[in-house]
Protein backbone atom coordinates (compact mmCIF):
# COMPACT_ATOMS: atom_id res chain seq x y z
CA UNK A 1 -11.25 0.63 -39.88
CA UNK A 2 -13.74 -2.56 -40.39
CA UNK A 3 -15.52 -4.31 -38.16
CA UNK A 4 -13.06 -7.29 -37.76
CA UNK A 5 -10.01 -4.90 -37.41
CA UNK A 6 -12.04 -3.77 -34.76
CA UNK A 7 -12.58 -6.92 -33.30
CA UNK A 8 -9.77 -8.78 -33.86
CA UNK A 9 -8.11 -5.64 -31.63
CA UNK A 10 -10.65 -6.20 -28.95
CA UNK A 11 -9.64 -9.87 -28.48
CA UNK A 12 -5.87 -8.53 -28.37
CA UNK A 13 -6.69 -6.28 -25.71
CA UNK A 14 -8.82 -8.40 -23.99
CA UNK A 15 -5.85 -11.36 -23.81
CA UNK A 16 -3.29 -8.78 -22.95
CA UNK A 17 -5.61 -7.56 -20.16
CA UNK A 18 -6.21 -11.38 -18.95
CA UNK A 19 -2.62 -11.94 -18.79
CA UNK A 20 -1.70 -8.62 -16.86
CA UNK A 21 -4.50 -9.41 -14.45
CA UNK A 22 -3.01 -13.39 -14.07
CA UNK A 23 0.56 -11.90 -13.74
CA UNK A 24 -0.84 -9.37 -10.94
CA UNK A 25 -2.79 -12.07 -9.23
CA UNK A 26 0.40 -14.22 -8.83
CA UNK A 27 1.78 -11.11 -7.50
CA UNK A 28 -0.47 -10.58 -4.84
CA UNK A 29 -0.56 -14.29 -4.00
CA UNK A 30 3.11 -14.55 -3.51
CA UNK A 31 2.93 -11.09 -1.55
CA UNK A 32 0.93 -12.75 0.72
CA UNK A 33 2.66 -15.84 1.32
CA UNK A 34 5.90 -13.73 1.90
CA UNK A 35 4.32 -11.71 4.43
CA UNK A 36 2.63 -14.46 6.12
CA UNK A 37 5.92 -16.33 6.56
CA UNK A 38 7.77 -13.27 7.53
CA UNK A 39 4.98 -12.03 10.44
CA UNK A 40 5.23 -15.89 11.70
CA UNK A 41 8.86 -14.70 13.35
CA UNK A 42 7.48 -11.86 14.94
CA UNK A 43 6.45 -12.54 18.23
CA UNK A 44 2.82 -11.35 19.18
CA UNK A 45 4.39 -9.41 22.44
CA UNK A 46 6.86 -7.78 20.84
CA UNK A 47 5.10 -6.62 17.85
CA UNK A 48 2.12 -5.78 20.44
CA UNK A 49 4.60 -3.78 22.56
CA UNK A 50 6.61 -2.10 19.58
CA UNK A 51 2.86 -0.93 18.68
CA UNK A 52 2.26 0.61 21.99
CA UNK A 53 5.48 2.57 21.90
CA UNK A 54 5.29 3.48 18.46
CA UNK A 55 1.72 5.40 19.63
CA UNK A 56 2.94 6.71 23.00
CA UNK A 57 5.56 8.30 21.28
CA UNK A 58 3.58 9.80 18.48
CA UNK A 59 1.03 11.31 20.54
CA UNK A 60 3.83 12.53 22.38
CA UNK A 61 5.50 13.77 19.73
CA UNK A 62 2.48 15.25 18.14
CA UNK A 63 1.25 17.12 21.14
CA UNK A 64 4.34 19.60 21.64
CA UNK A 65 3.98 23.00 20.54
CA UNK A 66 7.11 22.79 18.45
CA UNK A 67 5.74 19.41 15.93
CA UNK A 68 2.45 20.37 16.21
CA UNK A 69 3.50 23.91 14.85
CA UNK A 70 5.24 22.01 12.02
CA UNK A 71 2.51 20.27 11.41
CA UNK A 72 -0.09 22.55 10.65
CA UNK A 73 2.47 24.55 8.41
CA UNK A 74 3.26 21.84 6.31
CA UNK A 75 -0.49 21.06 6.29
CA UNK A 76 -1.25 24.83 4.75
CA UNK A 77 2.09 24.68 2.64
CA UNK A 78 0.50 21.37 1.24
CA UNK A 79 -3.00 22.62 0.70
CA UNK A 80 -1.37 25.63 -0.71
């Protein structure tokens, strides 16, 4: 292979990899937007307060003998 083969597929990889990155930049930008407009109906109470339950019951949850049993299980079947 030459040197301009070489080069000429370095410039094709380098536009395809400026395009991809474009294409995942619009991505991310329109992500954001979308979740911005979507937390905007969430009230900050209820979200707060949803938050609060969600970690009482966890650490409920969490501290029983039964899930916390499971836990560490599937913790050594996973390291396993």
């Amino acid at each position: 292979m030459s040197f301009s083969q070489l080069n000429k597929q370095i410039e094709d990889c380098s536009r395809e990899m400026e395009k991809q990155r474009h294409c995942v930049q619009t991505l991310l930008v329109r992500q954001k937007r979308d979740i911005g407009q979507q937390a905007q109906r969430i009230p900050l109470p209820a979200a707060m307060g949803a938050a609060l339950v969600g970690g009482f019951l966890l650490q409920r949850f969490l501290h029983t003998p039964t899930s916390s049993q499971m836990l560490r299980l599937f913790l050594t079947w996973r390291a396993l």
